[in-house]
PDB file of N, CA and C in Angstrom:
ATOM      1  N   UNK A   1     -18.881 -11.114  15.828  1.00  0.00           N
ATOM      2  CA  UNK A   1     -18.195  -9.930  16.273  1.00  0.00           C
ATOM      3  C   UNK A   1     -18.754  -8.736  15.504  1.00  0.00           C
ATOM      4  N   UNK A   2     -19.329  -7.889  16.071  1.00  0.00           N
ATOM      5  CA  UNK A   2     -19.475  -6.478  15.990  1.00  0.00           C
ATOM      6  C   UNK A   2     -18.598  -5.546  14.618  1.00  0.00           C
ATOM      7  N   UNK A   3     -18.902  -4.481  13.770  1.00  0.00           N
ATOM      8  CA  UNK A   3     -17.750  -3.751  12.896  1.00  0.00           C
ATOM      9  C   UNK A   3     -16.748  -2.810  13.833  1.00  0.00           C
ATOM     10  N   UNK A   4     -17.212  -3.370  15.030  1.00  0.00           N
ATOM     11  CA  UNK A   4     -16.450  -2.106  15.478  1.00  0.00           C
ATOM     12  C   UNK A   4     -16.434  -2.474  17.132  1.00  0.00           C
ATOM     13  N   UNK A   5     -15.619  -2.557  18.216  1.00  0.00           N
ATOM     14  CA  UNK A   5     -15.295  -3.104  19.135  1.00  0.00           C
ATOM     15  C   UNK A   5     -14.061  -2.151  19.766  1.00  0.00           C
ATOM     16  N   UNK A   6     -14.647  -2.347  21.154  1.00  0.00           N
ATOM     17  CA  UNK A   6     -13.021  -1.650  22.386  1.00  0.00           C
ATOM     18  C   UNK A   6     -12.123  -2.817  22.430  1.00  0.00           C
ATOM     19  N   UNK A   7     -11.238  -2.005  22.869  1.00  0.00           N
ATOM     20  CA  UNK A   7     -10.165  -3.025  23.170  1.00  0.00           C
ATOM     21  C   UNK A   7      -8.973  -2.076  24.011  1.00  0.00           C
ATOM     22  N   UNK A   8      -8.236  -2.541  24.715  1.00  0.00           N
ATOM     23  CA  UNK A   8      -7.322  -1.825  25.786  1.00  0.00           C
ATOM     24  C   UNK A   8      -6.441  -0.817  24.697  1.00  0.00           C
ATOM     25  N   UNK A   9      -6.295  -0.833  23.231  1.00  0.00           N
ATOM     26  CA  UNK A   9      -5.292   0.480  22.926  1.00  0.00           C
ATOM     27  C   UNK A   9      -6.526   1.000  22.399  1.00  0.00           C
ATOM     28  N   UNK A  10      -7.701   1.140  22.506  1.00  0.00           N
ATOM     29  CA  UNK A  10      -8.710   1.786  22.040  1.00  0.00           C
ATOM     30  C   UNK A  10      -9.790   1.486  20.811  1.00  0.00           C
ATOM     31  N   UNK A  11     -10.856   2.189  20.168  1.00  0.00           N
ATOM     32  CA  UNK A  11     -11.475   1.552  19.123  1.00  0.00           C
ATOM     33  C   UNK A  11     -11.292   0.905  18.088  1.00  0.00           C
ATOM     34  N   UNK A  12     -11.331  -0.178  17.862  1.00  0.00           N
ATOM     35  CA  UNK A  12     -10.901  -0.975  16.483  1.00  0.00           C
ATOM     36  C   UNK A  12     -11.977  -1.474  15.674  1.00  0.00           C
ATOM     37  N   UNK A  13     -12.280  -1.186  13.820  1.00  0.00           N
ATOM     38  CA  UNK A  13     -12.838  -1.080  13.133  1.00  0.00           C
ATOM     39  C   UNK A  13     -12.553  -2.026  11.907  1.00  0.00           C
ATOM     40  N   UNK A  14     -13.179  -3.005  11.735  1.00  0.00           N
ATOM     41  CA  UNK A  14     -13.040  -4.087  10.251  1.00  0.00           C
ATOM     42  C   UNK A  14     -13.581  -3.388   8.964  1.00  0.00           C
ATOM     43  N   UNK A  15     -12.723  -3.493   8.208  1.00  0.00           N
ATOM     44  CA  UNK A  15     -13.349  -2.813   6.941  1.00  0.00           C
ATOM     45  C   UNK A  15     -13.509  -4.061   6.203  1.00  0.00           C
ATOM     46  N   UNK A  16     -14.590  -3.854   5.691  1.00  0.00           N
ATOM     47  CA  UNK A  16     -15.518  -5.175   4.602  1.00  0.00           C
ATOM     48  C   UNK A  16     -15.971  -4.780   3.202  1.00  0.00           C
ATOM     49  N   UNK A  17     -15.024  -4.712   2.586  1.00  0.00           N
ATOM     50  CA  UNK A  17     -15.496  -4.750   0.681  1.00  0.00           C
ATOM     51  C   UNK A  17     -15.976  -5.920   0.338  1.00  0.00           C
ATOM     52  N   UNK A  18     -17.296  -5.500  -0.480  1.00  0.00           N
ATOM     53  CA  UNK A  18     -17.882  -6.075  -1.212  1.00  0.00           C
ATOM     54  C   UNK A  18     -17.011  -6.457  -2.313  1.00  0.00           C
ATOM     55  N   UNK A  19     -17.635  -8.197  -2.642  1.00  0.00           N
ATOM     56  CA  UNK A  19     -16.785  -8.436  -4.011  1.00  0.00           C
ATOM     57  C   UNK A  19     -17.177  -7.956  -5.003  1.00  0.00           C
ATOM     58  N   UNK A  20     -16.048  -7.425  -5.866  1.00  0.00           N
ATOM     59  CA  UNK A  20     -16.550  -6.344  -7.135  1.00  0.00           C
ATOM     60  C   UNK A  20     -16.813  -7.642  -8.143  1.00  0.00           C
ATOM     61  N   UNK A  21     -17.134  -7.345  -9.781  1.00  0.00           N
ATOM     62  CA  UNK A  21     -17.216  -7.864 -10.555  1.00  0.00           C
ATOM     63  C   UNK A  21     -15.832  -8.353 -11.055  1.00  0.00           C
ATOM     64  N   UNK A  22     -14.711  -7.504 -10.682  1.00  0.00           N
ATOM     65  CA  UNK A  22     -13.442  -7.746 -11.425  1.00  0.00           C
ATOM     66  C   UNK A  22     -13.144  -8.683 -10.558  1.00  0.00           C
ATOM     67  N   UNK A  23     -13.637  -9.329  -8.848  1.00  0.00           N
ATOM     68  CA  UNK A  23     -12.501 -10.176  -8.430  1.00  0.00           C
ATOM     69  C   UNK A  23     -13.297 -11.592  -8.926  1.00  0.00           C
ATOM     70  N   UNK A  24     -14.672 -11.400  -9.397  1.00  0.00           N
ATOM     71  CA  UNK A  24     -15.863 -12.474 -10.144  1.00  0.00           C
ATOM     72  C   UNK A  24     -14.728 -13.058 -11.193  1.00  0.00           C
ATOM     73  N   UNK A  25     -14.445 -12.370 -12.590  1.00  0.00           N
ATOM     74  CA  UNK A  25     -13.355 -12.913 -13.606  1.00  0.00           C
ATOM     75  C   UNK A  25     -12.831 -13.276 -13.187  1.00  0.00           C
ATOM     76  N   UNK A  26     -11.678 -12.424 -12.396  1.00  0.00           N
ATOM     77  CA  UNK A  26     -10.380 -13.482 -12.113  1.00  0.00           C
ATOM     78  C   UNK A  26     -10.383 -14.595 -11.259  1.00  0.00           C
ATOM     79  N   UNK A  27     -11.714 -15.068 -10.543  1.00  0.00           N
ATOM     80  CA  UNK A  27     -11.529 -16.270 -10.531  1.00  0.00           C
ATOM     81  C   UNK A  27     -12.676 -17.130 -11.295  1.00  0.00           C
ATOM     82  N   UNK A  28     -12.927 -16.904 -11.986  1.00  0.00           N
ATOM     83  CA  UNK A  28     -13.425 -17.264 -13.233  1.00  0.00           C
ATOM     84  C   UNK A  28     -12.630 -17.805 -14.520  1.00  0.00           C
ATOM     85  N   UNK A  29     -11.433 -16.465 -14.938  1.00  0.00           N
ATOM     86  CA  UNK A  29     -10.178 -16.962 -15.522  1.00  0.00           C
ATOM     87  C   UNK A  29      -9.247 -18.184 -14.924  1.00  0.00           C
ATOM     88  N   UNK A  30      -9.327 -18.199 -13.290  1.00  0.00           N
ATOM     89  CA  UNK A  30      -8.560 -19.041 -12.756  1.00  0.00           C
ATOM     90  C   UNK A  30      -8.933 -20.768 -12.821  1.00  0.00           C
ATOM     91  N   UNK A  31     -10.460 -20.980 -13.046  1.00  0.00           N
ATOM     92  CA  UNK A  31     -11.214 -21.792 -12.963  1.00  0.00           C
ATOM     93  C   UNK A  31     -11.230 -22.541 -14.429  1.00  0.00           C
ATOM     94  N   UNK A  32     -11.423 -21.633 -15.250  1.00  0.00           N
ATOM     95  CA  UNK A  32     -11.656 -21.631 -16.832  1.00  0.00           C
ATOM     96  C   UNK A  32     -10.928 -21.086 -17.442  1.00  0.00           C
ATOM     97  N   UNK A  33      -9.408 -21.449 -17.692  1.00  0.00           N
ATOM     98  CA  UNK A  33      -8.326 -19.950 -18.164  1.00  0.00           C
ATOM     99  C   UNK A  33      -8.727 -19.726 -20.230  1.00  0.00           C
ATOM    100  N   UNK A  34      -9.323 -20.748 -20.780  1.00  0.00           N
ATOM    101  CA  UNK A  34      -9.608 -20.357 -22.305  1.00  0.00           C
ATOM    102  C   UNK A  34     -10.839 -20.313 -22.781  1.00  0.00           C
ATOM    103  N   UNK A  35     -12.227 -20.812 -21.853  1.00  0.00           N
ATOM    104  CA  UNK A  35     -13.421 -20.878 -21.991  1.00  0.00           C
ATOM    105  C   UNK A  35     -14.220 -19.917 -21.578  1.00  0.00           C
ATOM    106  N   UNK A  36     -14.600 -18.788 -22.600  1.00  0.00           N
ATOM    107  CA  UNK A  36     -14.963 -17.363 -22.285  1.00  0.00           C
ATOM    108  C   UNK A  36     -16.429 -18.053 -21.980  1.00  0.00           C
ATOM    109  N   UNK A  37     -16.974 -18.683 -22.776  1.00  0.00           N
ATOM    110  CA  UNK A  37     -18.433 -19.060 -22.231  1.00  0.00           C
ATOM    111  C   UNK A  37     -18.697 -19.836 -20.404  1.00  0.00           C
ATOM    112  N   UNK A  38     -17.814 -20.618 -20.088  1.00  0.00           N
ATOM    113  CA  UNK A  38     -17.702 -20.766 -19.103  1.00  0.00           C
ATOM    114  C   UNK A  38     -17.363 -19.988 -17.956  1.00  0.00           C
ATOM    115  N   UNK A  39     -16.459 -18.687 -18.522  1.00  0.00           N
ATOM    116  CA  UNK A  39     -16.118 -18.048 -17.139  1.00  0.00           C
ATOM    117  C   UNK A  39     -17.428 -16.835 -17.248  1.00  0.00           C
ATOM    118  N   UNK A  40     -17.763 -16.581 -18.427  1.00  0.00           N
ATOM    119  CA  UNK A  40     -19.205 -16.088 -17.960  1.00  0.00           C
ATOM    120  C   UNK A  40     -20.165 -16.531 -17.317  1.00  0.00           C
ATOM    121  N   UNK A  41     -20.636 -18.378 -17.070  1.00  0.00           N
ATOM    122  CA  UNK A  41     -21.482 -18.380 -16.458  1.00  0.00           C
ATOM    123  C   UNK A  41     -20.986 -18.282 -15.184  1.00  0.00           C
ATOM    124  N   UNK A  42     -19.721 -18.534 -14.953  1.00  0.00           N
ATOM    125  CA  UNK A  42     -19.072 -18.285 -13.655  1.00  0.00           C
ATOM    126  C   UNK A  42     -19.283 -17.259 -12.745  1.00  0.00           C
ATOM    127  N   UNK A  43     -18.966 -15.776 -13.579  1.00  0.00           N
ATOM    128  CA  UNK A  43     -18.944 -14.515 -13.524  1.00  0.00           C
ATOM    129  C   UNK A  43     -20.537 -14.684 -13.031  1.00  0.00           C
ATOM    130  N   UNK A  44     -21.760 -14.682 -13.562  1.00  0.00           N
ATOM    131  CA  UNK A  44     -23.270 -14.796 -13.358  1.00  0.00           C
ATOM    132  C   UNK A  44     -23.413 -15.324 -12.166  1.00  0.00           C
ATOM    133  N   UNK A  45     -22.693 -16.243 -11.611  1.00  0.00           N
ATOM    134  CA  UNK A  45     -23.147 -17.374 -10.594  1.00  0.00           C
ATOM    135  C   UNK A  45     -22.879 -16.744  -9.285  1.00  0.00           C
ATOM    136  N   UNK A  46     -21.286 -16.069  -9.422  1.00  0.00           N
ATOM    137  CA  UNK A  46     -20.769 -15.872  -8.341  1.00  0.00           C
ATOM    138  C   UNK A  46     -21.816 -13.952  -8.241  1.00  0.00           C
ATOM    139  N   UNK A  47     -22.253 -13.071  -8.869  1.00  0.00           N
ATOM    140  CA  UNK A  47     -22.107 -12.258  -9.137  1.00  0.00           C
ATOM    141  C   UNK A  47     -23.342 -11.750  -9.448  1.00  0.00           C
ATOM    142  N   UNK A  48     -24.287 -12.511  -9.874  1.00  0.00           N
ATOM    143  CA  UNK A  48     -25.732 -12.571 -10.149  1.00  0.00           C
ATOM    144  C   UNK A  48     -26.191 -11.532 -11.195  1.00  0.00           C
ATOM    145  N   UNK A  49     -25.620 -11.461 -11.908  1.00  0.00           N
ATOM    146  CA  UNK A  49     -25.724 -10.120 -13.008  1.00  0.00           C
ATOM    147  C   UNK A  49     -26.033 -10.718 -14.311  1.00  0.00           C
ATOM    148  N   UNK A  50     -26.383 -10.051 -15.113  1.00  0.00           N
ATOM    149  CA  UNK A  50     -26.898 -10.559 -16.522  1.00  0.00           C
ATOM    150  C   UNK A  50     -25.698 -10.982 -17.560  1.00  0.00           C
ATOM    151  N   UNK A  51     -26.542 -11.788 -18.037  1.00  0.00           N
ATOM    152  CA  UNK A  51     -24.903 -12.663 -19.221  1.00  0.00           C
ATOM    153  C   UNK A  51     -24.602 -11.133 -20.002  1.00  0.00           C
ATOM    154  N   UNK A  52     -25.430 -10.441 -20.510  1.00  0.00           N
ATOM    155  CA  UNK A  52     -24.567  -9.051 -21.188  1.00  0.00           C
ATOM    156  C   UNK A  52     -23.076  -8.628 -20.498  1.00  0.00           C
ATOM    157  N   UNK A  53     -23.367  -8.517 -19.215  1.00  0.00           N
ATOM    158  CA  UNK A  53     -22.632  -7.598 -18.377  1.00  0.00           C
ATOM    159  C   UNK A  53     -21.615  -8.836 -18.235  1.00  0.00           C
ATOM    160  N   UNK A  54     -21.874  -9.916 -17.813  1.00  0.00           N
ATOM    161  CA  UNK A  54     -20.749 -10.780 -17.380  1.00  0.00           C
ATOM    162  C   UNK A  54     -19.857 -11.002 -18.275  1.00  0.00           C
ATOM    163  N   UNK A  55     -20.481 -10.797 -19.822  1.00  0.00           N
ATOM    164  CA  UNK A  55     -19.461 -10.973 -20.624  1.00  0.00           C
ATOM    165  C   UNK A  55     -18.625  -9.701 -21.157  1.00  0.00           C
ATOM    166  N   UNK A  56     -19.255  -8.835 -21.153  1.00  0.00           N
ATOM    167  CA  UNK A  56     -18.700  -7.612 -21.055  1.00  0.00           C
ATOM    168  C   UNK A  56     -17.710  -7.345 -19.845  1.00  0.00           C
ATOM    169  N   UNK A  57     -17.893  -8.110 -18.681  1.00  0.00           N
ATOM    170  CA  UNK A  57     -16.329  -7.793 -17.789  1.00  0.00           C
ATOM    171  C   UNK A  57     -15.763  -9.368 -18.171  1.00  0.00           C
ATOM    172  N   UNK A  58     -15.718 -10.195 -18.797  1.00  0.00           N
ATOM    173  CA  UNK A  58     -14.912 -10.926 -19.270  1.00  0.00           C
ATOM    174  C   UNK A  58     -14.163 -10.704 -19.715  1.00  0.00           C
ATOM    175  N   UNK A  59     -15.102 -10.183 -20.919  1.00  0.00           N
ATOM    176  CA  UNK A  59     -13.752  -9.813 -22.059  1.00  0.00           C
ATOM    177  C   UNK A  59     -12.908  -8.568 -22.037  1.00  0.00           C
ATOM    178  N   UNK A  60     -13.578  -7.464 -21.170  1.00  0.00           N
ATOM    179  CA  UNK A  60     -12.894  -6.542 -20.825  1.00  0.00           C
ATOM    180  C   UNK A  60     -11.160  -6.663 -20.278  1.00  0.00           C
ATOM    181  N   UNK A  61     -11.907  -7.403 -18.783  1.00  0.00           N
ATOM    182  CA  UNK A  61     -10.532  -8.042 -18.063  1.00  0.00           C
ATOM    183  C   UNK A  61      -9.485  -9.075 -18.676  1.00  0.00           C
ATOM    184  N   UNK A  62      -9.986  -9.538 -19.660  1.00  0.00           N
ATOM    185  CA  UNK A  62      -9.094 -10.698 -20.291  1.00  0.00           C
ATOM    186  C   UNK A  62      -7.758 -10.231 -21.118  1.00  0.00           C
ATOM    187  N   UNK A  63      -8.723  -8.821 -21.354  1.00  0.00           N
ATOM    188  CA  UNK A  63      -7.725  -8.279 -22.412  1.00  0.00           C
ATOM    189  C   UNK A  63      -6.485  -7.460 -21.691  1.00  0.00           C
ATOM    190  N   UNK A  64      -7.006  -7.290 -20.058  1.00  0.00           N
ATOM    191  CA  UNK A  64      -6.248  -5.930 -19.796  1.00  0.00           C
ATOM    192  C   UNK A  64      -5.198  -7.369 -18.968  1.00  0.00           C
ATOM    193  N   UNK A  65      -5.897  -8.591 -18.595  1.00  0.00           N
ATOM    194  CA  UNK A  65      -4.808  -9.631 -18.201  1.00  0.00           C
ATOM    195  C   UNK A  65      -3.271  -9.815 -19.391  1.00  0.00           C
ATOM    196  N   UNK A  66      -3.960  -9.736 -20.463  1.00  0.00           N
ATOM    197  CA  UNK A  66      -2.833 -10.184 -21.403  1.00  0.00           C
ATOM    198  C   UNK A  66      -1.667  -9.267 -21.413  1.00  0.00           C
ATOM    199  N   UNK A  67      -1.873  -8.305 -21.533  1.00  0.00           N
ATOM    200  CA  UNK A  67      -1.089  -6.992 -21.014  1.00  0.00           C
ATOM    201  C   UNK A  67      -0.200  -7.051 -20.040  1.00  0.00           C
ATOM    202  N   UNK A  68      -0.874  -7.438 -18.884  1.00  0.00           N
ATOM    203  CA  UNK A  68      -0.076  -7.738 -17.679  1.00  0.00           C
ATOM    204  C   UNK A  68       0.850  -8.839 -18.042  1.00  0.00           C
ATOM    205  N   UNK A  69       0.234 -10.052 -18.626  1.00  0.00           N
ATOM    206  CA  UNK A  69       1.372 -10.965 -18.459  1.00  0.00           C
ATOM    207  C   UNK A  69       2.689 -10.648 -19.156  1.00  0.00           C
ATOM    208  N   UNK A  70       2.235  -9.739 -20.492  1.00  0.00           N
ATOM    209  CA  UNK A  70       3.528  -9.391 -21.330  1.00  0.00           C
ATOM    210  C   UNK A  70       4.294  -8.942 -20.625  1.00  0.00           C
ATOM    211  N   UNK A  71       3.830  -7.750 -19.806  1.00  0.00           N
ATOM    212  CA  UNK A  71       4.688  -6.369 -19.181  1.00  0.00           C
ATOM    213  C   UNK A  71       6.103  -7.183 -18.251  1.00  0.00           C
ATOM    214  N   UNK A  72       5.427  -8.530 -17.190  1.00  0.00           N
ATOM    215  CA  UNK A  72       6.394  -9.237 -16.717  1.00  0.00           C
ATOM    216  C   UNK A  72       6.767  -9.994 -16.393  1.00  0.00           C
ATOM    217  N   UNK A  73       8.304 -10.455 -16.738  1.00  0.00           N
ATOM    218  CA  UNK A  73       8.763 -11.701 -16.711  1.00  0.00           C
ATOM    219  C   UNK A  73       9.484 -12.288 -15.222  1.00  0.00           C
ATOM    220  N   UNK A  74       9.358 -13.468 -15.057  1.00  0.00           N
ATOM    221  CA  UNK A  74      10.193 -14.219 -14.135  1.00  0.00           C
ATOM    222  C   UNK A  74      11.094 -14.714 -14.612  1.00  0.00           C
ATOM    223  N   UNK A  75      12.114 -14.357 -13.479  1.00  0.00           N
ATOM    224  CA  UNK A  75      13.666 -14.858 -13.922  1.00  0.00           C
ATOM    225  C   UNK A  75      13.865 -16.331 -12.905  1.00  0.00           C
ATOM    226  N   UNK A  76      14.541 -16.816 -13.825  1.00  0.00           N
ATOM    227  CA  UNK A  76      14.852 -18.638 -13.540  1.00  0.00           C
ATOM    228  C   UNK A  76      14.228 -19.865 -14.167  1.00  0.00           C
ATOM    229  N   UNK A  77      14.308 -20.780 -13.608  1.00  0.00           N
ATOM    230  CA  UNK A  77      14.189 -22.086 -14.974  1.00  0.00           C
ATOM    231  C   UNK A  77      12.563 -21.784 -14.686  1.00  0.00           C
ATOM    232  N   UNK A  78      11.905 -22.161 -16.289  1.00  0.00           N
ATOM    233  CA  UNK A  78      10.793 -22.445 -15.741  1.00  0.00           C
ATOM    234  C   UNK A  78      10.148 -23.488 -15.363  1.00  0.00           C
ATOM    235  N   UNK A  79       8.997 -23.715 -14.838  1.00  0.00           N
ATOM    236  CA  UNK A  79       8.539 -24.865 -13.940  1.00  0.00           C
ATOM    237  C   UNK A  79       9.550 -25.453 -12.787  1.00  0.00           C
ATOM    238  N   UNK A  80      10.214 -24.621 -12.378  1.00  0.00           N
ATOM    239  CA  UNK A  80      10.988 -24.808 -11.009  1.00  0.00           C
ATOM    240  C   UNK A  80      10.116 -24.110  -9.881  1.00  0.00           C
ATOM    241  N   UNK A  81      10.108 -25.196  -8.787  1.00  0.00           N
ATOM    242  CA  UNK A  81       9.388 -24.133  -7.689  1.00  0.00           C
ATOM    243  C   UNK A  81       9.471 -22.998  -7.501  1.00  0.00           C
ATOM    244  N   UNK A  82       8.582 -22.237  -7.205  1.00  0.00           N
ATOM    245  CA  UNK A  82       9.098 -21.169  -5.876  1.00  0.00           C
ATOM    246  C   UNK A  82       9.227 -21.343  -4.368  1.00  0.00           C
ATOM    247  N   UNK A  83       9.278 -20.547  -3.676  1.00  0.00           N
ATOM    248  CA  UNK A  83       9.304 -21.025  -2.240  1.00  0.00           C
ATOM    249  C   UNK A  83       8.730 -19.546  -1.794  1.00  0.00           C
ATOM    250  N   UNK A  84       7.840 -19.373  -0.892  1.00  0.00           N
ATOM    251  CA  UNK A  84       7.539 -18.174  -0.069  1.00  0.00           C
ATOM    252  C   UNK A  84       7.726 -18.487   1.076  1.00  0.00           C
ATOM    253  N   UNK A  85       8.413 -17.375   2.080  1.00  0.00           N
ATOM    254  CA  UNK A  85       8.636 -17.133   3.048  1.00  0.00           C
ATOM    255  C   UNK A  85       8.054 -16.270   3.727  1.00  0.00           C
ATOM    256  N   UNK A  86       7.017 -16.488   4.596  1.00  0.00           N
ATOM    257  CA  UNK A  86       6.856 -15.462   5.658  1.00  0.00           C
ATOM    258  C   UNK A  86       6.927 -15.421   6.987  1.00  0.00           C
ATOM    259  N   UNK A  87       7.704 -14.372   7.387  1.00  0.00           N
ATOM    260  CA  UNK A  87       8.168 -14.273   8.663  1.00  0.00           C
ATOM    261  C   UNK A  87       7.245 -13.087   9.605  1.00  0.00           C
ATOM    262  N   UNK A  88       7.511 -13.906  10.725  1.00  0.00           N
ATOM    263  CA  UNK A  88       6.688 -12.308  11.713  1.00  0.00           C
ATOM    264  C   UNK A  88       7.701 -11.505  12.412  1.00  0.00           C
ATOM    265  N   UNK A  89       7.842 -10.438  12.446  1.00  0.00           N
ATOM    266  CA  UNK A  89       8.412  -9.674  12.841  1.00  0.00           C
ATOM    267  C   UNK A  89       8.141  -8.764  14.135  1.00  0.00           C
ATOM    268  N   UNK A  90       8.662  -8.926  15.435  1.00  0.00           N
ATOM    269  CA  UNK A  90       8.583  -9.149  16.353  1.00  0.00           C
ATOM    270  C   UNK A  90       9.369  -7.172  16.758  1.00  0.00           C
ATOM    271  N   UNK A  91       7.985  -6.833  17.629  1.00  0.00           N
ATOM    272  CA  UNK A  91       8.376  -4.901  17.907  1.00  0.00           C
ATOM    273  C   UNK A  91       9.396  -4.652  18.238  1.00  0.00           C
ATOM    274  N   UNK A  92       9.878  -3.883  18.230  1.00  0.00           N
ATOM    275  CA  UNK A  92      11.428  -3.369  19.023  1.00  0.00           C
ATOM    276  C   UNK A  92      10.573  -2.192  20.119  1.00  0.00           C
ATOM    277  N   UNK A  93      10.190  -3.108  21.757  1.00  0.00           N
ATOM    278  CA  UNK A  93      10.063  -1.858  22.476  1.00  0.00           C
ATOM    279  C   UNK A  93      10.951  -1.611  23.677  1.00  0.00           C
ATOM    280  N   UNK A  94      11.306  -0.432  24.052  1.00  0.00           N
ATOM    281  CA  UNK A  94      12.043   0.187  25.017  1.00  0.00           C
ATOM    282  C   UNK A  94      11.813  -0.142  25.862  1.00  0.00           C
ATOM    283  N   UNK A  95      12.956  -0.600  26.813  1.00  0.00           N
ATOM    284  CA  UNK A  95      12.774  -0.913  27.846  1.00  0.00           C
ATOM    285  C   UNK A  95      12.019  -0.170  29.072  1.00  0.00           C
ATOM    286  N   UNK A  96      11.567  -0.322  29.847  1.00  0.00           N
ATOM    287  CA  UNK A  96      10.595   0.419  30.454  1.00  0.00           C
ATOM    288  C   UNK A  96      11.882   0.964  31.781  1.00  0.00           C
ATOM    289  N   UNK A  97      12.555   0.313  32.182  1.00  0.00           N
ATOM    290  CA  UNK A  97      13.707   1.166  33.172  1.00  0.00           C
ATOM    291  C   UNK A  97      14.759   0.047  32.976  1.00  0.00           C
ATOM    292  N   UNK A  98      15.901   0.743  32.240  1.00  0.00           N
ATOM    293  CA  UNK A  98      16.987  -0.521  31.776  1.00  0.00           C
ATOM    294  C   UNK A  98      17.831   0.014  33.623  1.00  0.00           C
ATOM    295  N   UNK A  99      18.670  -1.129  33.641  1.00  0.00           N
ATOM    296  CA  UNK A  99      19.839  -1.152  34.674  1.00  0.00           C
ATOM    297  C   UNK A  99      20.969  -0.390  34.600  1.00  0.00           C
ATOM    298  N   UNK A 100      21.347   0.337  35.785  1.00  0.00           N
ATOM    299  CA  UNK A 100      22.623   1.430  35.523  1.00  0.00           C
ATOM    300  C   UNK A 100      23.266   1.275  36.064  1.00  0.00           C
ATOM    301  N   UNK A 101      24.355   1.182  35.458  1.00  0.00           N
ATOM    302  CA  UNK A 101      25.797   0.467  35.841  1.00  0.00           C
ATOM    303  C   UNK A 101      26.307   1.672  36.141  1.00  0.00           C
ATOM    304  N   UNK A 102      27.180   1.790  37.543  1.00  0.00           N
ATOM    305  CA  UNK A 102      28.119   2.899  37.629  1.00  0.00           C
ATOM    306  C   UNK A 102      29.280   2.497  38.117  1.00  0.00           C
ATOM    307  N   UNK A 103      30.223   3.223  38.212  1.00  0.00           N
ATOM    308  CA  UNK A 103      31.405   2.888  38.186  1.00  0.00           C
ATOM    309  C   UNK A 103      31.895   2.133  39.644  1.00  0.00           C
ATOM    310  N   UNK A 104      31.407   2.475  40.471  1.00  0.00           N
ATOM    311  CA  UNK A 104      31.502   1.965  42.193  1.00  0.00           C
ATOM    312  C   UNK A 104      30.249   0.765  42.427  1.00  0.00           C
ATOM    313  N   UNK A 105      29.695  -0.076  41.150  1.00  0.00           N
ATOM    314  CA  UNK A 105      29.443  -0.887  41.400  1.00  0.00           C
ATOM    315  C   UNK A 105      30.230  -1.957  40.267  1.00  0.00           C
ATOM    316  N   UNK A 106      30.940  -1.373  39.405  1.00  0.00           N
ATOM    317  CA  UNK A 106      31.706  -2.183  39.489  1.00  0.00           C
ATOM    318  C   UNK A 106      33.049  -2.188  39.724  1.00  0.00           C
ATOM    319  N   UNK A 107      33.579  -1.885  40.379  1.00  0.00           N
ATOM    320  CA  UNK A 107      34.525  -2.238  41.602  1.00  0.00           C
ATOM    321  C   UNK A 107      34.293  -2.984  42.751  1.00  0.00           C
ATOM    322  N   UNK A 108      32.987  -3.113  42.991  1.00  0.00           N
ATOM    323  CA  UNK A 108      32.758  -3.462  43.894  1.00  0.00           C
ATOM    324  C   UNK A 108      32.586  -5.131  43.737  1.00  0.00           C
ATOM    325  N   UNK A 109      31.622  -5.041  42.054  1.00  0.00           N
ATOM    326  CA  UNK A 109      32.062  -6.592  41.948  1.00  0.00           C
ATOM    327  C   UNK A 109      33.678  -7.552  41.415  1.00  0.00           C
ATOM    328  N   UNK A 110      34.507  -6.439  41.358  1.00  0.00           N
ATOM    329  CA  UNK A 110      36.053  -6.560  41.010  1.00  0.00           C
ATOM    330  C   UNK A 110      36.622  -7.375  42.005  1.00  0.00           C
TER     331      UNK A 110
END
């Protein structure tokens, strides 16, 4: 498929980001969560950049992760599931000519 295609409500356009280096770590951290040497070669593999740089957004991101985890907590037991729910949510459209009830039709069905 094409970046860019008709369609009956008109032109529609896919936007495609490149993977940055930061989404390289975090799954690098996810893979290797205490082995900085490992999620660098990770970072290299997925990312093709020099061990300087890979370790330089390692350790960059590692640090600004720790941060995050402090900032917040989950409430409830821990190691209890979660559960996600997702629902689709279905348009609200107007009727295109609703039915009109008037008063001499219903009497008539009386």
């Amino acid at each position: 498929m094409s970046q860019e295609w008709d369609t009956k409500d008109g032109r529609r356009r896919v936007r495609r980001d490149p993977p940055t280096i930061e989404d390289a770590v975090l799954a690098a951290q996810c893979m290797a969560e205490d082995d900085v040497d490992a999620q660098v070669e990770i970072v290299m593999s997925l990312m093709a950049v020099s061990a300087e740089e890979a370790r330089g957004a390692v350790l960059k991101y590692s640090q600004r992760k720790d941060r995050e985890a402090a900032r917040f907590t989950i409430a409830g037991r821990s190691g209890a599931p979660r559960t996600v729910v997702v629902e689709r949510r279905t348009s609200r459209r107007p009727l295109a000519t609703r039915p009109t009830i008037t008063s001499a039709g219903l009497r008539s069905r009386i």
